[in-house]
C-alpha atoms as a PDB file:
ATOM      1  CA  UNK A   1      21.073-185.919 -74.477  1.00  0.00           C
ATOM      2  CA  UNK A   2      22.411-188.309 -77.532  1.00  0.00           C
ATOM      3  CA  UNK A   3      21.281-191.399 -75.128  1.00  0.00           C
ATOM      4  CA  UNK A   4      17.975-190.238 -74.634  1.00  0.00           C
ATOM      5  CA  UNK A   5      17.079-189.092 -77.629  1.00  0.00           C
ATOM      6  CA  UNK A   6      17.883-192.564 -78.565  1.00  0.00           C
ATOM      7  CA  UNK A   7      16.360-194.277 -76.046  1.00  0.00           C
ATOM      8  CA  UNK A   8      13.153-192.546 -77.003  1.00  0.00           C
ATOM      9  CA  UNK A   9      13.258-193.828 -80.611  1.00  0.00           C
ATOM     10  CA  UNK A  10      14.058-197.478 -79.849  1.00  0.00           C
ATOM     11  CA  UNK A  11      10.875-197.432 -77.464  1.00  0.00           C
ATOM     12  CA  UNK A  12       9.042-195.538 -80.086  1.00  0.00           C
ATOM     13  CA  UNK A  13       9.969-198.261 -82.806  1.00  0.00           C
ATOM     14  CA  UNK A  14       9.007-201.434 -79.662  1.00  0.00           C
ATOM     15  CA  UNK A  15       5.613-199.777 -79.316  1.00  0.00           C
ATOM     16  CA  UNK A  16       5.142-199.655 -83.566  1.00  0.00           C
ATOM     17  CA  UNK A  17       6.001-202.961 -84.013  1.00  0.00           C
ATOM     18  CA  UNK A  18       3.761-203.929 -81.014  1.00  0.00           C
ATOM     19  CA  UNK A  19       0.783-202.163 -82.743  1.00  0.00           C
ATOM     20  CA  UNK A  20       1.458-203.765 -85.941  1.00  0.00           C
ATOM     21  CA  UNK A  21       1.078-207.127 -84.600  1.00  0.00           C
ATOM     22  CA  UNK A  22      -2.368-206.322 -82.665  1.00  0.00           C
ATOM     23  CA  UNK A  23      -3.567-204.472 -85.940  1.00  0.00           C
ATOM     24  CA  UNK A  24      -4.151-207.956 -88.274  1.00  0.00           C
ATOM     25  CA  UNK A  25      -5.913-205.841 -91.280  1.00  0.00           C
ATOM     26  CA  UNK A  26      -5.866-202.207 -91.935  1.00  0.00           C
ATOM     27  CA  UNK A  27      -6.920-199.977 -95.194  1.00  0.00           C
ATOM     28  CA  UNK A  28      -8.607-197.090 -96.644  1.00  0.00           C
ATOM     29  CA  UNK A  29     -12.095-197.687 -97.735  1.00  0.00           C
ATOM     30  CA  UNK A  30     -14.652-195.386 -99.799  1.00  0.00           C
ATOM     31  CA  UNK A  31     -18.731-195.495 -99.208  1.00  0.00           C
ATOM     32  CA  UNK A  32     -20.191-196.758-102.593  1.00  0.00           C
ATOM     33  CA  UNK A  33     -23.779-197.033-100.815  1.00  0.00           C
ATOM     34  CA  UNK A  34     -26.021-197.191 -98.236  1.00  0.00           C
ATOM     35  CA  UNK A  35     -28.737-199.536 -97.662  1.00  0.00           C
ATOM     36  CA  UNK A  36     -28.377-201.725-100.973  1.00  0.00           C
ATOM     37  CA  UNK A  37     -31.154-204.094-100.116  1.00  0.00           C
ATOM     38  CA  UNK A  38     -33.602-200.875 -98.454  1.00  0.00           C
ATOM     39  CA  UNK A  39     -33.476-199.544 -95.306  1.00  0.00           C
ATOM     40  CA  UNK A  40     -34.551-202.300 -92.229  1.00  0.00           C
ATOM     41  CA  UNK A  41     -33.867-200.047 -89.051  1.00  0.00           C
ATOM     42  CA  UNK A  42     -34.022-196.483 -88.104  1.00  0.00           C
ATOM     43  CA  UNK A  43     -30.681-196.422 -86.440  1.00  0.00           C
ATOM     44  CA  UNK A  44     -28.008-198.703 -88.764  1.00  0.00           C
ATOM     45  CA  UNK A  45     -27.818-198.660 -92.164  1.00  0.00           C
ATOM     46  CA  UNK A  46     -25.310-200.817 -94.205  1.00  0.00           C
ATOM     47  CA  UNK A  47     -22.474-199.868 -95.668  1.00  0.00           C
ATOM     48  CA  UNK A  48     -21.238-201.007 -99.283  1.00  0.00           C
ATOM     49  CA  UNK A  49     -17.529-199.775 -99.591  1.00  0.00           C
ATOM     50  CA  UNK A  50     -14.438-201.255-101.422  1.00  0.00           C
ATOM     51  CA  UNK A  51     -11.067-200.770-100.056  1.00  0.00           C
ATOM     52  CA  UNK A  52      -8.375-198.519-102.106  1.00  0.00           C
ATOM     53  CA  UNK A  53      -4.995-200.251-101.124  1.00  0.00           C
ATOM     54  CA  UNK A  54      -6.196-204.347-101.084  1.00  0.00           C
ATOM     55  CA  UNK A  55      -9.498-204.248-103.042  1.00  0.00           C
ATOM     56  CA  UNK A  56     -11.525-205.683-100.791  1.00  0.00           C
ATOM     57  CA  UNK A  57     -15.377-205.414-100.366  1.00  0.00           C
ATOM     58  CA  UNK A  58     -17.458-204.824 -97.486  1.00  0.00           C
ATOM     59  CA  UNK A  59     -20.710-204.754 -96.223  1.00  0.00           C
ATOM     60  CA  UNK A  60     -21.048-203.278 -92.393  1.00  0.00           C
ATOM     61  CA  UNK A  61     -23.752-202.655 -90.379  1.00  0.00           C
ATOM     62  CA  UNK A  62     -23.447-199.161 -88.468  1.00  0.00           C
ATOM     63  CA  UNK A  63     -24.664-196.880 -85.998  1.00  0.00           C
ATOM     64  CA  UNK A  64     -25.496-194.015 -87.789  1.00  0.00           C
ATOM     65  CA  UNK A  65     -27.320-192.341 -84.302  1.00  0.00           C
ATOM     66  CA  UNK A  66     -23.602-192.805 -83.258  1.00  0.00           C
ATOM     67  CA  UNK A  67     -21.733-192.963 -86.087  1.00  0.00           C
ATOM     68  CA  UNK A  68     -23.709-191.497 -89.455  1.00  0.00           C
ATOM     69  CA  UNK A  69     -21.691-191.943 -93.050  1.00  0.00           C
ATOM     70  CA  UNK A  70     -22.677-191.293 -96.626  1.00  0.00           C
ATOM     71  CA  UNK A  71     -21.863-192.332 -99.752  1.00  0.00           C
ATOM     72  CA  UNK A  72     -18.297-191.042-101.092  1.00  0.00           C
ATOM     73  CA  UNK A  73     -16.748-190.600 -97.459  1.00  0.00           C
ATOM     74  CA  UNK A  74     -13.389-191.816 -96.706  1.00  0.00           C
ATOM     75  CA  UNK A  75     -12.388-193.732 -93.800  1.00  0.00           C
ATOM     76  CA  UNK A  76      -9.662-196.156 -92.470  1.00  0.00           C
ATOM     77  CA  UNK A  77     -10.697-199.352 -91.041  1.00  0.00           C
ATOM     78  CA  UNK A  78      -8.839-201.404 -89.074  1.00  0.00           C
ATOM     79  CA  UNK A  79      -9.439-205.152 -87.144  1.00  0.00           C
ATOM     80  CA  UNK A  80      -7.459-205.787 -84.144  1.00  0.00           C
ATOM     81  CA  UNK A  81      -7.229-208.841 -82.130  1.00  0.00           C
ATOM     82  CA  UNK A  82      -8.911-209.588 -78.882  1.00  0.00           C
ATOM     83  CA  UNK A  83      -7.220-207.556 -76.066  1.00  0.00           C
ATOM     84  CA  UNK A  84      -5.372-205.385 -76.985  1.00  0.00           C
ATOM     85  CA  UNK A  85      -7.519-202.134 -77.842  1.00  0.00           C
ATOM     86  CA  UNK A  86      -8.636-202.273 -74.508  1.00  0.00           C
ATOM     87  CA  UNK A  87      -9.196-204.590 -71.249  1.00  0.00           C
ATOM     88  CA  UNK A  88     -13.228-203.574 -70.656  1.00  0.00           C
ATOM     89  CA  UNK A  89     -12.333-201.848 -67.743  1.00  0.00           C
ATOM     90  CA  UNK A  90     -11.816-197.706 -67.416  1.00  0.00           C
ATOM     91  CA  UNK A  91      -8.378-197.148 -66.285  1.00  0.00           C
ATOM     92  CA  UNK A  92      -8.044-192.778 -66.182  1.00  0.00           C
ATOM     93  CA  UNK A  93      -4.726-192.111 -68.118  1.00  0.00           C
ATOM     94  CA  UNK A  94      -4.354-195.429 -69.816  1.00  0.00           C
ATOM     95  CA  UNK A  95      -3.597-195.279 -73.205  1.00  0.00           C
ATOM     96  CA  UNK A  96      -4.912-197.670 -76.061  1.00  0.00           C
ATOM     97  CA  UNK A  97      -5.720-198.159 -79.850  1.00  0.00           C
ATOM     98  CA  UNK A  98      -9.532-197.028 -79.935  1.00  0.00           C
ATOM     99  CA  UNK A  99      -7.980-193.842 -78.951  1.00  0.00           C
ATOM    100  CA  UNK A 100      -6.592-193.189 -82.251  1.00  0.00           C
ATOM    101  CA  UNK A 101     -10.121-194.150 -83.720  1.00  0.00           C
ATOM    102  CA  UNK A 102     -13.760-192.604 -84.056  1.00  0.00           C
ATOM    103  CA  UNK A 103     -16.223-195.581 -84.018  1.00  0.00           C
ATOM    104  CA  UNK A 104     -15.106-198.966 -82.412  1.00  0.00           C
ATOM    105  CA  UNK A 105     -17.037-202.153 -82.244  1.00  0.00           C
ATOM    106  CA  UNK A 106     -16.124-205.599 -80.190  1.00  0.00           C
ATOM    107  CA  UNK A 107     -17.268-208.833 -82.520  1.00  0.00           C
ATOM    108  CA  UNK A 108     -16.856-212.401 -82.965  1.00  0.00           C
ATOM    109  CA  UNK A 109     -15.706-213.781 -86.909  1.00  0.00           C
ATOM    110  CA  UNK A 110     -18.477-216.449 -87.181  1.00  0.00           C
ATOM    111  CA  UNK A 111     -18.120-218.000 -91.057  1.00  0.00           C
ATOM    112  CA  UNK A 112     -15.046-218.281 -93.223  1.00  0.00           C
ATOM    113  CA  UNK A 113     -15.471-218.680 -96.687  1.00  0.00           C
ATOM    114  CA  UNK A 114     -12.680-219.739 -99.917  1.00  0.00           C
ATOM    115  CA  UNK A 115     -13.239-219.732-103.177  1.00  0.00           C
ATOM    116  CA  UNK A 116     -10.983-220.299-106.194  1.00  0.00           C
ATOM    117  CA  UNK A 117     -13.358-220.131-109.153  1.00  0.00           C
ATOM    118  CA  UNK A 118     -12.543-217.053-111.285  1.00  0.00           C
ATOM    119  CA  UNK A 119      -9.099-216.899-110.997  1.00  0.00           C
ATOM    120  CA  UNK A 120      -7.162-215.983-107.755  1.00  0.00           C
ATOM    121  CA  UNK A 121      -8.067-217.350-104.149  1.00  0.00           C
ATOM    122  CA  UNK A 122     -10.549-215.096-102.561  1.00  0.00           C
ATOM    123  CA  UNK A 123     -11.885-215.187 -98.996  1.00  0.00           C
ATOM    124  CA  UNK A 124     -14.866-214.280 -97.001  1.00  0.00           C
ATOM    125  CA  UNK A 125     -14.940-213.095 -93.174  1.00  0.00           C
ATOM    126  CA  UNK A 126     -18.419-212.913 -91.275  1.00  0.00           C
ATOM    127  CA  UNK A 127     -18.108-210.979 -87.793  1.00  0.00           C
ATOM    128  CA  UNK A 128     -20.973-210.192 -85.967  1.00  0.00           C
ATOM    129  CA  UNK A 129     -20.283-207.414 -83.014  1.00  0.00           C
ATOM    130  CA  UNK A 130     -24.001-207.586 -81.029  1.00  0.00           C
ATOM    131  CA  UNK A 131     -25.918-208.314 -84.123  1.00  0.00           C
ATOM    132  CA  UNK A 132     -24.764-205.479 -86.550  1.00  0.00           C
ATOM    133  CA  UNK A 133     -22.779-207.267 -89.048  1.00  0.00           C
ATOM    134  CA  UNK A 134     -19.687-207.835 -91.437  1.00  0.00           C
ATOM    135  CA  UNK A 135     -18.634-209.158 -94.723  1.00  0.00           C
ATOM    136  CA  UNK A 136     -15.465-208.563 -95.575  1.00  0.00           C
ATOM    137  CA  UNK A 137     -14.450-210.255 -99.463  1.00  0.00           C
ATOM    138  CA  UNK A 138     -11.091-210.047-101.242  1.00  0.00           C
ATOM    139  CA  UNK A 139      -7.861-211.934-101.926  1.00  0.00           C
ATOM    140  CA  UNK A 140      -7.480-214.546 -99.376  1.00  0.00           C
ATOM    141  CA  UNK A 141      -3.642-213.456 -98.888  1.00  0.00           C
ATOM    142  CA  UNK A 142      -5.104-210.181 -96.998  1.00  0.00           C
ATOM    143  CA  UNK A 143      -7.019-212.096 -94.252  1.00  0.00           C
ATOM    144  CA  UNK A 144      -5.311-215.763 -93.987  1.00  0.00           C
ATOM    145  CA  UNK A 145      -4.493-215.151 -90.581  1.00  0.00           C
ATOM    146  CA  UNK A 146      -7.678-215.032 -89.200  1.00  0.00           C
ATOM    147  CA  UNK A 147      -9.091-217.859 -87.440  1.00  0.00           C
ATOM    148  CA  UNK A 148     -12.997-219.302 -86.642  1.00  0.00           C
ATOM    149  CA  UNK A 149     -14.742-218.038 -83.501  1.00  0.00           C
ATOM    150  CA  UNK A 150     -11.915-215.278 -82.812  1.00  0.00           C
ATOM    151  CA  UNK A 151     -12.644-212.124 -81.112  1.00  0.00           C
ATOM    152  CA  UNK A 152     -12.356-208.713 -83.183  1.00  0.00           C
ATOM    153  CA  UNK A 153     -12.270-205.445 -82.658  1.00  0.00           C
ATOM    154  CA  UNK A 154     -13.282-202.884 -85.800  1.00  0.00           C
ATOM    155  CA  UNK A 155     -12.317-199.453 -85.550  1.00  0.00           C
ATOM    156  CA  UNK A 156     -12.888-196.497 -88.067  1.00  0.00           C
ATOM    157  CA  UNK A 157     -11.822-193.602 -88.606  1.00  0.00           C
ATOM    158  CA  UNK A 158     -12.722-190.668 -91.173  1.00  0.00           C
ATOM    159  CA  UNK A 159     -10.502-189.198 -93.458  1.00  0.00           C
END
């Protein structure tokens, strides 16, 4: 029983370090707005939220047929590398990382932006996922290991 109780915990602690290197950025972030700059379309509105943990800022471009939030919720969002979510392909049974997630979107990071004026290094990431898009601003220590032209996944997930 000892053996396989331990067993169990050293696969349990293989398959949380595995997730931790898919998941590249992960936080809490609040809604401060919707549609700063007016509404364009009927079925996405943008996002203005700051992160609680990192202090970042974002702007995303949602769903809200699919997906509707308002200003004040609470949700964790997390980008993943190309992969590892899933393979594109429906496999009954299989298991992957959008399951533990409410909304996910499949993007490419298109612009990468520094700046050091103001103090500290900050950094910008532009993903688009099908033409609803992301801007993701804070300290460039959160989101160094990103690279041009990668392959994203976003997933949220309400509190």
């Amino acid at each position: 029983m000892g053996t396989t109780r331990n067993n169990f915990a050293a696969l349990r602690v293989k398959k949380l370090q595995k997730l931790s290197s898919i998941i590249q950025f992960e936080d809490i972030f609040v809604v401060n707005k919707l549609d700063p700059d007016g509404k364009k379309f009927d079925k996405v509105s943008r996002i203005e939220a700051r992160s609680q943990n990192c202090d970042m800022f974002m702007h995303l471009d949602v769903n809200t047929e699919i997906y509707p939030l308002l200003a004040g919720d609470k949700f964790t969002m997390a980008l993943a590398h190309n992969g590892t979510p899933d393979t594109g392909y429906y496999t009954p049974g299989r298991k992957s990382l959008a399951d533990k997630y409410e909304y996910v979107m499949h993007g490419k990071l298109y612009k990468i932006t520094d700046d050091a004026s103001g103090g500290g290094l900050k950094a910008e990431l532009y993903v688009s996922y099908g033409g609803l898009l992301m801007l993701l601003r804070g300290e460039a220590s959160h989101v160094s290991h990103f690279e041009l032209d990668q392959r994203i996944f976003l997933l949220l997930r309400r509190l």
